[in-house]
Each structure stands twice: as C-alpha cells, then as structure tokens.
PDB file of N, CA and C in Angstrom:
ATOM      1  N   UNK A   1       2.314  49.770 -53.562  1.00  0.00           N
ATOM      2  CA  UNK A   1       2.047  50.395 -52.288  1.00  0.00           C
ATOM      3  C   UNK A   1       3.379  50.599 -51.551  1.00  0.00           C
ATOM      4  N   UNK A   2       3.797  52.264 -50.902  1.00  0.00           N
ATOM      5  CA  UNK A   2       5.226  51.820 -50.360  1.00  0.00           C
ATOM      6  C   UNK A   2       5.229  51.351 -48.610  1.00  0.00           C
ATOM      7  N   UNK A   3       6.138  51.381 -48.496  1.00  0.00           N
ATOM      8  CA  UNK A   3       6.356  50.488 -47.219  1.00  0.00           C
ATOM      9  C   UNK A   3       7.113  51.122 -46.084  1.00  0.00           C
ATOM     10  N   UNK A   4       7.120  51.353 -44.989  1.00  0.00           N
ATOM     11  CA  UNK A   4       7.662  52.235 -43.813  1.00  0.00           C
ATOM     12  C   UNK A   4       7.735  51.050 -42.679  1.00  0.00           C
ATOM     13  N   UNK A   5       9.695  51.042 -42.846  1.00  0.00           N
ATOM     14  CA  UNK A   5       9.359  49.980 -41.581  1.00  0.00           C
ATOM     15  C   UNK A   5       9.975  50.606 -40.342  1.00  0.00           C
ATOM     16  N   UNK A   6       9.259  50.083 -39.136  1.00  0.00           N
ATOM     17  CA  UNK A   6       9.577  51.311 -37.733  1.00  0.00           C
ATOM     18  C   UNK A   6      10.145  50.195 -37.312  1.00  0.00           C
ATOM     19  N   UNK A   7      11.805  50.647 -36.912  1.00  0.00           N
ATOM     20  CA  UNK A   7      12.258  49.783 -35.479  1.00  0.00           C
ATOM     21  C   UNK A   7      12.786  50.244 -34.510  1.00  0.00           C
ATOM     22  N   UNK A   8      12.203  49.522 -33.584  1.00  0.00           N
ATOM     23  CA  UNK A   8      11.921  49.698 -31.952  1.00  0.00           C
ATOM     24  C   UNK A   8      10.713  50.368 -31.635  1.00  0.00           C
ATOM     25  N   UNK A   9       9.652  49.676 -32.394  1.00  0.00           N
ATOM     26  CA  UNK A   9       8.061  50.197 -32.220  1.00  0.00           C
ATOM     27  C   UNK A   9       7.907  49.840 -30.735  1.00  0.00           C
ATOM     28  N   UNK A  10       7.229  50.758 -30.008  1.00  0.00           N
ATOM     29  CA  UNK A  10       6.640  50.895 -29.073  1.00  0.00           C
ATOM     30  C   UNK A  10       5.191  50.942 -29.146  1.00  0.00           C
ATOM     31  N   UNK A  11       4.205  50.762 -27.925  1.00  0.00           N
ATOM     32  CA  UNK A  11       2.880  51.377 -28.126  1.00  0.00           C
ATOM     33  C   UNK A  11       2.489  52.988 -27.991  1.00  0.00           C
ATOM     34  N   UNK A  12       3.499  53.734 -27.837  1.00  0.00           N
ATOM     35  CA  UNK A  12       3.226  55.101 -28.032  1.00  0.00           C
ATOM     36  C   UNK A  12       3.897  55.589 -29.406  1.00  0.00           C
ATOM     37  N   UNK A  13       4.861  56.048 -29.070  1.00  0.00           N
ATOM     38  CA  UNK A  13       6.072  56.937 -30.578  1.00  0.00           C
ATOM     39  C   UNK A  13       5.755  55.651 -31.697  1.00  0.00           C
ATOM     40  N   UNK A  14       6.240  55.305 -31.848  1.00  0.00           N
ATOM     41  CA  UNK A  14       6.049  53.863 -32.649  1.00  0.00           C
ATOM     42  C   UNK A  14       5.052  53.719 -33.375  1.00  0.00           C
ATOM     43  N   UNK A  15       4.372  53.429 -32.495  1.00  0.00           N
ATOM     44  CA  UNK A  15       2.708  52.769 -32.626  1.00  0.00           C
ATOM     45  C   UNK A  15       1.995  54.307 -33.382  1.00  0.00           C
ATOM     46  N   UNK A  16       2.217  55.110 -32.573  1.00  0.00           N
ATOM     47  CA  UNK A  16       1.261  56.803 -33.421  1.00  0.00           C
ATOM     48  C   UNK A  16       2.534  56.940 -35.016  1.00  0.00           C
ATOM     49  N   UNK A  17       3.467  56.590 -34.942  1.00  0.00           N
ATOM     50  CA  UNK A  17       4.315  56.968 -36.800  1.00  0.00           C
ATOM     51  C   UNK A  17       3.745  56.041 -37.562  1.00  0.00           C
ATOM     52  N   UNK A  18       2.945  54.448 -37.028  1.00  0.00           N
ATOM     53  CA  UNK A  18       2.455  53.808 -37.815  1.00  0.00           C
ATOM     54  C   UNK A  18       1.445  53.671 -38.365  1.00  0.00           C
ATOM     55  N   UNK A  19       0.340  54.458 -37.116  1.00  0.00           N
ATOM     56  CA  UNK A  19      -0.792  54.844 -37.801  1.00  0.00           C
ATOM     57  C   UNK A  19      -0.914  55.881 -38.431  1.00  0.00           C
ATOM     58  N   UNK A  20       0.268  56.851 -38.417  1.00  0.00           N
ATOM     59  CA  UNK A  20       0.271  57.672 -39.371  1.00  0.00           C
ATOM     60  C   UNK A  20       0.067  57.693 -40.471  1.00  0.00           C
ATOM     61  N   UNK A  21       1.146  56.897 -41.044  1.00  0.00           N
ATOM     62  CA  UNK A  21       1.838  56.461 -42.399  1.00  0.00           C
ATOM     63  C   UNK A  21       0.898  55.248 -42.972  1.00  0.00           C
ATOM     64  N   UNK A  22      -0.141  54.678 -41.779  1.00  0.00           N
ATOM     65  CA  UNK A  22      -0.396  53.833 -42.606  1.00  0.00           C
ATOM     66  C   UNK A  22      -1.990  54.033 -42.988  1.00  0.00           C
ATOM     67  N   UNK A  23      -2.620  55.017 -42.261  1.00  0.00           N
ATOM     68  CA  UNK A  23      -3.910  56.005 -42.889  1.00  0.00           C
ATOM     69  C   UNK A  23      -3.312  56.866 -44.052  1.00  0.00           C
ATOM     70  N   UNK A  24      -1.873  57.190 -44.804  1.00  0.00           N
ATOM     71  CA  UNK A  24      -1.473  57.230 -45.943  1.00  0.00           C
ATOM     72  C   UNK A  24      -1.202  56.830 -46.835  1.00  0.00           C
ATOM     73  N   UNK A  25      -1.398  55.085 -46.812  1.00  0.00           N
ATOM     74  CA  UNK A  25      -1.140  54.168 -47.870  1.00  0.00           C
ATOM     75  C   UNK A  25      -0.116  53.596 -47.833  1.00  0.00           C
ATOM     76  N   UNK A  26       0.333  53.666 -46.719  1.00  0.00           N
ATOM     77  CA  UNK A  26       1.815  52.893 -46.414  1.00  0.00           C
ATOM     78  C   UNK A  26       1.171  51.765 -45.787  1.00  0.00           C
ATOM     79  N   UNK A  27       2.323  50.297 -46.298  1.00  0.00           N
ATOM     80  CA  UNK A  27       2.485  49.361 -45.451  1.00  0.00           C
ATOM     81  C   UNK A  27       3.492  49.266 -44.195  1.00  0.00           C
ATOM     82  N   UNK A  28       2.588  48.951 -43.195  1.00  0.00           N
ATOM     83  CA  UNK A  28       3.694  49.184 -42.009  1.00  0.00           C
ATOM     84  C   UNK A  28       4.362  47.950 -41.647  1.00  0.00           C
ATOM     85  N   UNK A  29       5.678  48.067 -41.731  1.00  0.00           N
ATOM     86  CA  UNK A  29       6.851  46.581 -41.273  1.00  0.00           C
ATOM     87  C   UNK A  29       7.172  47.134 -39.621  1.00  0.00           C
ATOM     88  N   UNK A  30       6.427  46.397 -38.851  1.00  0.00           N
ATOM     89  CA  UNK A  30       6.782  47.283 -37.194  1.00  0.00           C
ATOM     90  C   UNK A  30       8.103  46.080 -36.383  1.00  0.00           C
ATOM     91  N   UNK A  31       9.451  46.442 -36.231  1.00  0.00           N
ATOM     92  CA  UNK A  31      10.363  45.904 -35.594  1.00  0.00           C
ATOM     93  C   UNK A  31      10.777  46.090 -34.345  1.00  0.00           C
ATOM     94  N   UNK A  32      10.842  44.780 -33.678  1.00  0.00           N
ATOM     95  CA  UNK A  32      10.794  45.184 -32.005  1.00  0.00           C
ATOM     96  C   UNK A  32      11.158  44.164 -31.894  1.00  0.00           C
ATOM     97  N   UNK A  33      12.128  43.677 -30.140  1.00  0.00           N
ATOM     98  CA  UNK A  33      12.330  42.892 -29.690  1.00  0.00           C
ATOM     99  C   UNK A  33      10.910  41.702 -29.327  1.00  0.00           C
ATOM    100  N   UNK A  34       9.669  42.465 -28.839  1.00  0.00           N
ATOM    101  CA  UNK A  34       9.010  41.389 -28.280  1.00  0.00           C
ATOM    102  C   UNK A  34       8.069  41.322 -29.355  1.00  0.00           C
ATOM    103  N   UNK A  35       7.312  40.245 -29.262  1.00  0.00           N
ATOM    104  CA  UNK A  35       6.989  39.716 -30.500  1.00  0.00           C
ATOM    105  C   UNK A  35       5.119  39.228 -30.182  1.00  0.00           C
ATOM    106  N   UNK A  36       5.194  39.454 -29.102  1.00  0.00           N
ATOM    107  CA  UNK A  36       4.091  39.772 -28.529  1.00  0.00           C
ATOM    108  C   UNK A  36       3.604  40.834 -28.191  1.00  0.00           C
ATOM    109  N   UNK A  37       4.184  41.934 -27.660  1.00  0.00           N
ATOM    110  CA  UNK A  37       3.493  43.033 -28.057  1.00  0.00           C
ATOM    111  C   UNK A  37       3.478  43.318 -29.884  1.00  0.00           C
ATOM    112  N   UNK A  38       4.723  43.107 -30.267  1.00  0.00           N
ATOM    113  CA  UNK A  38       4.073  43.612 -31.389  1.00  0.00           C
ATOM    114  C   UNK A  38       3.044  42.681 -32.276  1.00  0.00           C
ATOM    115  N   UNK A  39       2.670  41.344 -32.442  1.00  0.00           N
ATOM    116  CA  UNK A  39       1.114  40.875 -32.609  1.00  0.00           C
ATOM    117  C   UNK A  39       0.529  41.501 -32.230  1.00  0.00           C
ATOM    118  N   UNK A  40      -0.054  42.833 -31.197  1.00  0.00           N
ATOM    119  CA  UNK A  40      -1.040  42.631 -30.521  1.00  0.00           C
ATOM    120  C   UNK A  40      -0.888  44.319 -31.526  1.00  0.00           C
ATOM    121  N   UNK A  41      -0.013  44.699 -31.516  1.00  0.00           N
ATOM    122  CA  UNK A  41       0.316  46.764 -32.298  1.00  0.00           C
ATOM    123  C   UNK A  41      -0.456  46.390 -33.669  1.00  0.00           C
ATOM    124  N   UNK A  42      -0.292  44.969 -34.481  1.00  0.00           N
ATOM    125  CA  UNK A  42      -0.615  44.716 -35.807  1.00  0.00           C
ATOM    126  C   UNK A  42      -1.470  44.385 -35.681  1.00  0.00           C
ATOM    127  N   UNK A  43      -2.123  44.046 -34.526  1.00  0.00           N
ATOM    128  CA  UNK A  43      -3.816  43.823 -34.460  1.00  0.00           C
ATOM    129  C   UNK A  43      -4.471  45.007 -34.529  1.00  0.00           C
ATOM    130  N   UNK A  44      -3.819  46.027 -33.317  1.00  0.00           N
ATOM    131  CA  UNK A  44      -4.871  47.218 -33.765  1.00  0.00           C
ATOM    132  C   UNK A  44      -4.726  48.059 -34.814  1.00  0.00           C
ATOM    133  N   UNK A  45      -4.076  47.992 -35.524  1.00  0.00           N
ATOM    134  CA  UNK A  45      -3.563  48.891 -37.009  1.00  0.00           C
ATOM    135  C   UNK A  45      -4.692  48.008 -37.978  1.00  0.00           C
ATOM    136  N   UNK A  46      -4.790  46.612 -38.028  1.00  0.00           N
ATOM    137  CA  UNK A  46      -5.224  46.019 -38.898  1.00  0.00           C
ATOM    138  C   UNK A  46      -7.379  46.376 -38.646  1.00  0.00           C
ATOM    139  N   UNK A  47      -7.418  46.380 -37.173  1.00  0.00           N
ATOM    140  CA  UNK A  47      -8.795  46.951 -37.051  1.00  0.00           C
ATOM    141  C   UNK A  47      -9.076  48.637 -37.236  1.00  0.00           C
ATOM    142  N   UNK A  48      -7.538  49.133 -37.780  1.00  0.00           N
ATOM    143  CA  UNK A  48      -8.120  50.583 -38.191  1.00  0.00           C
ATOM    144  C   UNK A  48      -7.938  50.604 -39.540  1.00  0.00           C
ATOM    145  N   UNK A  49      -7.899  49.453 -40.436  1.00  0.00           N
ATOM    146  CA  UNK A  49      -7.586  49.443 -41.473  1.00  0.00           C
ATOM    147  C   UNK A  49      -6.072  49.150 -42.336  1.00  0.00           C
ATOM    148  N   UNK A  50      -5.594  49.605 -41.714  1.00  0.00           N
ATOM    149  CA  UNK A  50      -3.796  49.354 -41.795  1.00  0.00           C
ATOM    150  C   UNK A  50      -3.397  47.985 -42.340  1.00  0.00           C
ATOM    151  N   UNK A  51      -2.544  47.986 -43.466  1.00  0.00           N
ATOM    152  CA  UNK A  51      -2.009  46.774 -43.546  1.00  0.00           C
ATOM    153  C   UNK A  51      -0.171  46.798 -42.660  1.00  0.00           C
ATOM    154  N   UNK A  52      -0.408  45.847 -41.950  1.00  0.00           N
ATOM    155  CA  UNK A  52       1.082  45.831 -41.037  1.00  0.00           C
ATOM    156  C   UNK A  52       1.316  44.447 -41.169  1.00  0.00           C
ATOM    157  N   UNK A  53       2.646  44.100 -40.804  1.00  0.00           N
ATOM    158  CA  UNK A  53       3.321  42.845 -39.975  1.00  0.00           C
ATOM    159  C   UNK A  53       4.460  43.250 -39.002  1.00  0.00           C
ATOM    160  N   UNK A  54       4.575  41.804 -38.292  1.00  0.00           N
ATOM    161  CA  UNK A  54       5.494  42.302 -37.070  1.00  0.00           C
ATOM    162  C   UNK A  54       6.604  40.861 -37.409  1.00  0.00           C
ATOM    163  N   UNK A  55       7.856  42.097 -37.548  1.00  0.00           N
ATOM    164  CA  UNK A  55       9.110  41.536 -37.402  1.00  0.00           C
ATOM    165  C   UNK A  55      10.110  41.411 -36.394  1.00  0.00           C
ATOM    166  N   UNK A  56       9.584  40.477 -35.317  1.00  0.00           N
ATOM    167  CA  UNK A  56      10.661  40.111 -34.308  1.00  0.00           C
ATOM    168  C   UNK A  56      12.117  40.315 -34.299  1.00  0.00           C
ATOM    169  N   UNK A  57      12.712  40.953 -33.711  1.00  0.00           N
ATOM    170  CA  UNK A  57      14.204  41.320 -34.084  1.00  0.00           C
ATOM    171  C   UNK A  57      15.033  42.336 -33.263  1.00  0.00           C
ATOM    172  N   UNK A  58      16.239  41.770 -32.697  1.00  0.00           N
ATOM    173  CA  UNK A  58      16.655  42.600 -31.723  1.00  0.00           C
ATOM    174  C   UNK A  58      18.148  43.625 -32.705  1.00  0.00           C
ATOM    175  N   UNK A  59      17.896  44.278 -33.065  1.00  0.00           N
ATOM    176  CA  UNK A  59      18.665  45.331 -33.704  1.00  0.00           C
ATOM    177  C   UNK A  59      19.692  45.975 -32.941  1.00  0.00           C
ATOM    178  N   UNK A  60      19.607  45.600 -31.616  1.00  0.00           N
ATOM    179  CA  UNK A  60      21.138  46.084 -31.307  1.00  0.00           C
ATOM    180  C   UNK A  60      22.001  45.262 -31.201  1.00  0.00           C
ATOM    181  N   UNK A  61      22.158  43.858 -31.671  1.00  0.00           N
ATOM    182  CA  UNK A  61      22.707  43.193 -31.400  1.00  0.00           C
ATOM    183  C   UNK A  61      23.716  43.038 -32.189  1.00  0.00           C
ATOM    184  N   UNK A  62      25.083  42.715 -32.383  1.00  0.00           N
ATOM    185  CA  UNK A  62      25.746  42.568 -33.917  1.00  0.00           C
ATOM    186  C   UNK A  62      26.403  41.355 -34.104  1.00  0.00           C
ATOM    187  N   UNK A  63      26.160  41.418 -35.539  1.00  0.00           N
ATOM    188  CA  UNK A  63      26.732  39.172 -36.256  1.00  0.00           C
ATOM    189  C   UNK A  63      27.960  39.416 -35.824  1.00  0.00           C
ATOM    190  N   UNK A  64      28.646  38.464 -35.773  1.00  0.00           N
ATOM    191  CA  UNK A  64      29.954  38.407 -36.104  1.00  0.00           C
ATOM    192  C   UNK A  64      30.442  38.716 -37.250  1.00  0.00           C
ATOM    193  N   UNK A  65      30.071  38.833 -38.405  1.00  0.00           N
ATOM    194  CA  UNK A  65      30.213  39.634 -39.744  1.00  0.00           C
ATOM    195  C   UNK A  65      30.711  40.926 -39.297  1.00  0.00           C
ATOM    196  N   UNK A  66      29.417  41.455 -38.433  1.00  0.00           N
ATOM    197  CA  UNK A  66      29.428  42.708 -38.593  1.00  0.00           C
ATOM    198  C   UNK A  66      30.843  43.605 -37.809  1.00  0.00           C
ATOM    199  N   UNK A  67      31.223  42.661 -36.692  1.00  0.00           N
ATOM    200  CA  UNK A  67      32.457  42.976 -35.798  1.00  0.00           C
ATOM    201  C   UNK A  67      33.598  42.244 -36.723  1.00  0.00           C
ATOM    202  N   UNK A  68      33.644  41.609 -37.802  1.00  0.00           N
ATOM    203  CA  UNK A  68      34.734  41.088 -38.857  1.00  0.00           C
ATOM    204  C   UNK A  68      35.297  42.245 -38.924  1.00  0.00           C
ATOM    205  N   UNK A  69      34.133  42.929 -40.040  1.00  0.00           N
ATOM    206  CA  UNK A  69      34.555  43.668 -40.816  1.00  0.00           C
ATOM    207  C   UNK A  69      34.951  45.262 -40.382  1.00  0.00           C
ATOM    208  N   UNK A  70      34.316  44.994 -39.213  1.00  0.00           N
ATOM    209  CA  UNK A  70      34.417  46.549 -38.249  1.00  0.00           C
ATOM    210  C   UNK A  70      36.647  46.440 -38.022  1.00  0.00           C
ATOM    211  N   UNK A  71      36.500  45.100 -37.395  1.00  0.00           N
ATOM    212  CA  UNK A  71      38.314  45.379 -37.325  1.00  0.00           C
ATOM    213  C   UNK A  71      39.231  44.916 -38.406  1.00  0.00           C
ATOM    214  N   UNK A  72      38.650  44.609 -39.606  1.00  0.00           N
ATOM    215  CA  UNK A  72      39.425  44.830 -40.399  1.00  0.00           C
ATOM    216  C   UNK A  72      39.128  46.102 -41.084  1.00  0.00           C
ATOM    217  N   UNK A  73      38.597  47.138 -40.857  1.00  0.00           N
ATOM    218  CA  UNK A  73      38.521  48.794 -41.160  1.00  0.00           C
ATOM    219  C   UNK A  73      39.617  49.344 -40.211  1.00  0.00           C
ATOM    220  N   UNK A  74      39.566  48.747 -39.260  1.00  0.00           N
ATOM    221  CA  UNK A  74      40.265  49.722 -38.061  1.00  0.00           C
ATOM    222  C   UNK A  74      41.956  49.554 -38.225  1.00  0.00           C
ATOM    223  N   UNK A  75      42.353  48.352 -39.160  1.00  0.00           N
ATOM    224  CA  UNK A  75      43.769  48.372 -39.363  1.00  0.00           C
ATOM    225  C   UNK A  75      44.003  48.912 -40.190  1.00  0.00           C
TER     226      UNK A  75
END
C-alpha cells in the first residue's frame, strides 16, 4: 500500500490532500506541530475509512547537524 506523508497538516488544505489520497489507497503519515489536533484529523480519516497516523514534529526547526554541515558548505 503506498504512503503520502503531509507536513504541516492543517484541518482544511491538509486535512482535504488526505482525504484525498487516502479514498485512493494511500496511507496517510499527517505531520504537524500539535499533536492534538492532529489525533483528532486521524480520528476523522479513520471514521471515513482511511488508514492514517499522526507524527508530532516541528519541521522548521534545525539539529545542529543540520547548521554543521550548512557552514562547512559555505567555506
């Protein structure tokens, strides 16, 4: 089964690409900061049939890895 994961699901834009994709046989991976709304987005996907989960996660944030390696590019 393939898999479509949305991040920065909302209950509008978000929430309508997931029920899209997932009345197509997609599993939906929905990523968002709050973690409570999104339990509540994978509740209603799952009462329209949808298989989803919700991955808590703030994506704008960056590791320190990620700013490593950013300035050792820049020299």
């Amino acid at each position: 089964m393939p898999t479509i994961a949305i991040v920065g699901v909302g209950p509008s834009l978000g929430f309508s690409i997931a029920k899209v994709f997932g009345s197509q046989g997609f599993t939906v991976a929905l990523i968002s900061r709050n973690k409570t709304k999104l339990d509540h987005l994978v509740g209603e996907l799952a009462g329209l049939g949808i298989a989803a989960a919700a991955f808590p996660a703030d994506v704008s944030r960056r590791t320190r890895r990620d700013l490593r390696g950013r300035r050792s590019n820049q020299r």
